[in-house]
Protein backbone atom coordinates (compact mmCIF):
# COMPACT_ATOMS: atom_id res chain seq x y z
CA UNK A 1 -24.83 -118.41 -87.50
CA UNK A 2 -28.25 -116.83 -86.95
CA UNK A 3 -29.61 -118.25 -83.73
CA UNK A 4 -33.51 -119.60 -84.45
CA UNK A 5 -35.46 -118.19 -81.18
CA UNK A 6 -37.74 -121.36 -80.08
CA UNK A 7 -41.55 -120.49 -80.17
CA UNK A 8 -41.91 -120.87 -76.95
CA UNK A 9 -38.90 -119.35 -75.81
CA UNK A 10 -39.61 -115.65 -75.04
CA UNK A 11 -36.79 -112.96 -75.99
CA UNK A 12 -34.85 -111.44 -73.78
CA UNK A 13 -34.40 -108.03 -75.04
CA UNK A 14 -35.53 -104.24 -74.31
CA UNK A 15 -35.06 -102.16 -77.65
CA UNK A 16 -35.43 -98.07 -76.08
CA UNK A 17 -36.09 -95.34 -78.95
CA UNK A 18 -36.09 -91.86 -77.70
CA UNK A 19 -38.32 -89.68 -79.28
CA UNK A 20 -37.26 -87.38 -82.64
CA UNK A 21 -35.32 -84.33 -81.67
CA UNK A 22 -34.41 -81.25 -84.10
CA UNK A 23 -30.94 -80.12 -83.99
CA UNK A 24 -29.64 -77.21 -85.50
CA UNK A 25 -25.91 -77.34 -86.40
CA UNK A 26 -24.89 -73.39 -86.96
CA UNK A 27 -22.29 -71.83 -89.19
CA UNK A 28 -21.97 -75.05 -90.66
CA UNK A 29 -18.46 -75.67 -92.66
CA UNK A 30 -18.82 -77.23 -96.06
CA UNK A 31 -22.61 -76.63 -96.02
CA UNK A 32 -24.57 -74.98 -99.06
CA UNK A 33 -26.56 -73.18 -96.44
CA UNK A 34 -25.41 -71.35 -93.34
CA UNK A 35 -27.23 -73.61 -90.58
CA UNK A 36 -28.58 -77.08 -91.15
CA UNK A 37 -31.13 -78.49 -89.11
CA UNK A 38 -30.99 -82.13 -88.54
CA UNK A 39 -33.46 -84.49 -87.07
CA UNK A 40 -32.00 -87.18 -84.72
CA UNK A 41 -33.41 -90.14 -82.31
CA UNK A 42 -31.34 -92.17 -79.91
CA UNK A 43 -31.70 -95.84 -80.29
CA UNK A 44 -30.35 -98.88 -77.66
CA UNK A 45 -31.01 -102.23 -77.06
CA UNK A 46 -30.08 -104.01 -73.77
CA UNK A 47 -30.32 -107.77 -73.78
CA UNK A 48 -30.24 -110.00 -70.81
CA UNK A 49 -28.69 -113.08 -73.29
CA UNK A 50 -25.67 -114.30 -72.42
CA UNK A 51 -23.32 -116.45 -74.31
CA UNK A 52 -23.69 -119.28 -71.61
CA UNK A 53 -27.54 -119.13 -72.49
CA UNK A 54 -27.00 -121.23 -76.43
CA UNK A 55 -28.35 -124.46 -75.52
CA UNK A 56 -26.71 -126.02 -78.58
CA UNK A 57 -30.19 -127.47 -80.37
CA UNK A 58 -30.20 -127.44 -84.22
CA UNK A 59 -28.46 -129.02 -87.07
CA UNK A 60 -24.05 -128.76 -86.40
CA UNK A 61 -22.20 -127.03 -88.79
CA UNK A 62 -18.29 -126.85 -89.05
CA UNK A 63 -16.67 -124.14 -90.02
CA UNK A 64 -13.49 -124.73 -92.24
CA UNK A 65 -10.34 -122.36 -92.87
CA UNK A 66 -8.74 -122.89 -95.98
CA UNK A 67 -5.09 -121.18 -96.36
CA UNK A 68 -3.42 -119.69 -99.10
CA UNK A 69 -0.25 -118.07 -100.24
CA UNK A 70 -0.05 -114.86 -101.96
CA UNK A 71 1.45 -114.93 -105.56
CA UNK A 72 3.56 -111.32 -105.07
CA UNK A 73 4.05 -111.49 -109.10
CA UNK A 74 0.80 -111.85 -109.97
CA UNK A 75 -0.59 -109.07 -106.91
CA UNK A 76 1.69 -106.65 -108.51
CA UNK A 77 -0.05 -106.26 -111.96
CA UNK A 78 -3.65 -106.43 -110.64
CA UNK A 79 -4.45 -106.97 -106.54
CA UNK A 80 -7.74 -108.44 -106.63
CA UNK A 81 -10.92 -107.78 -104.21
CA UNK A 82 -11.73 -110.22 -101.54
CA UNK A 83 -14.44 -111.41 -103.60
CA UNK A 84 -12.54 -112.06 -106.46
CA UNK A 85 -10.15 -114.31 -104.49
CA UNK A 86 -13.14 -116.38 -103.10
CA UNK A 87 -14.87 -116.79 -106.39
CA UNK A 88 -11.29 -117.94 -107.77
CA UNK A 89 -10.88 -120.81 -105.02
CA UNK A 90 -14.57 -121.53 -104.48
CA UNK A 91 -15.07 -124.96 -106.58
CA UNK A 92 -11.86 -126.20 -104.94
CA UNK A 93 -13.36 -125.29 -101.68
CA UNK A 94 -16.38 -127.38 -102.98
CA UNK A 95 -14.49 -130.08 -103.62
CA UNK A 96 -12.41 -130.56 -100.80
CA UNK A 97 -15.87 -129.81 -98.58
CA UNK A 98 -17.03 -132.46 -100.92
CA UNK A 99 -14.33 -135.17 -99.96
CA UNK A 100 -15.59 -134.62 -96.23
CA UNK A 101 -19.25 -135.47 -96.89
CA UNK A 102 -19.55 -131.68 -96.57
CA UNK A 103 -21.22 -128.61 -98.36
CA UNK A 104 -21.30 -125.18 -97.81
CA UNK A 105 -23.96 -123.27 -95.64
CA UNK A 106 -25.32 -120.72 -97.55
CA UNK A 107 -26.87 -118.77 -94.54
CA UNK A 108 -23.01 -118.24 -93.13
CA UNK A 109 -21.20 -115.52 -94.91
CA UNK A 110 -17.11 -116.71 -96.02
CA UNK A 111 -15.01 -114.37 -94.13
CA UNK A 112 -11.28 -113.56 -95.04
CA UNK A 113 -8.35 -112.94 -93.15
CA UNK A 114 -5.66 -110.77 -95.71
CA UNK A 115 -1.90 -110.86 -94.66
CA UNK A 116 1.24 -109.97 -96.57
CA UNK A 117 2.49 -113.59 -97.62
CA UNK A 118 -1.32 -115.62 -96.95
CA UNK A 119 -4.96 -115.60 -96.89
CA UNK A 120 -7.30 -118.00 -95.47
CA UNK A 121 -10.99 -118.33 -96.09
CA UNK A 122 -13.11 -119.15 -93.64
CA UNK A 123 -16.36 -121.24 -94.98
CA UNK A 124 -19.82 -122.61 -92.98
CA UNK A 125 -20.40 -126.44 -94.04
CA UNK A 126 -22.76 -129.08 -92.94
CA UNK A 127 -22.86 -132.55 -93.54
CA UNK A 128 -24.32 -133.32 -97.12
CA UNK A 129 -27.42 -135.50 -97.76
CA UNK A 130 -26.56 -138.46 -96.91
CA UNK A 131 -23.78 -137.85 -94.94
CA UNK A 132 -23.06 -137.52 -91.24
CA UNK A 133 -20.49 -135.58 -89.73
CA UNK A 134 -17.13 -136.71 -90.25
CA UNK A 135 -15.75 -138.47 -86.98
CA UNK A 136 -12.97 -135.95 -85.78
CA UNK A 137 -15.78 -133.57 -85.61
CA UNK A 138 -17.51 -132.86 -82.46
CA UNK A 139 -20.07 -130.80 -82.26
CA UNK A 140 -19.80 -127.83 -79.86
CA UNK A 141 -22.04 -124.93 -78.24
CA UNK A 142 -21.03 -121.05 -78.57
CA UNK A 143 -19.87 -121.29 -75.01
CA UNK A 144 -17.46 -123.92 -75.46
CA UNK A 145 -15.87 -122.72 -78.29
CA UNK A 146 -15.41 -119.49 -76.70
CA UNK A 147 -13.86 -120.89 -73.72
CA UNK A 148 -12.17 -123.54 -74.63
């Protein structure tokens, strides 16, 4: 989740860019040309944020983990991409999100997790219009999810 930075709340980051420096590499292998000159900047960013510092304001979201087993007959005559697995369970994700007074976050990316016998897809939801949280769900900050 993309944390919102408050108006008033002033970042607490340094971003350093060094200035633009020619290298030359010489005898270069694989090159068309003997030596190739390269132009190169050093970029870092040091933040003072911590993980302790997400004060937890905005709308919750859950995220879900849906699990499914691998069908080794069907793997062996085409092994399809990631994305072609979520696209294949997506409307029962929908629906089951759906059952919970649930919907899928668009501004969370699905994530997978690929292992020989299972695969589980990990989903963003928030409560639907209408809806409020379901009750086993209690809203937590970064920091307490992180440590328990």
């Amino acid at each position: 989740m993309e944390r919102k930075v408050k108006p008033t709340e002033k970042r607490k980051h340094k971003e350093n860019l060094s200035d633009l420096k020619q290298l030359i590499q010489q005898d270069a292998p694989d090159a068309p040309v003997k030596d190739v000159a390269w132009e190169a900047s050093q970029a870092s960013a040091e933040s003072s944020t911590h993980l302790e510092d997400d004060a937890g304001y905005g709308e919750p979201i859950v995220i879900r983990m849906f699990e499914f087993a691998v069908n080794p007959e069907a793997f062996k005559a085409h092994k399809p991409t990631a994305q072609e697995l979520f696209n294949t369970h997506l409307r029962g994700i929908e629906v089951m999100l759906w059952k919970d007074g649930l919907q899928i976050l668009p501004e969370v990316e699905p994530r997978m997790q690929m292992g020989k016998k299972k695969y589980r897809i990990f989903v963003g939801a928030k409560a639907s219009r209408g809806n409020i949280l379901p009750w086993q769900v209690k809203p937590q900050t970064l920091t307490e999810v992180a440590h328990g």
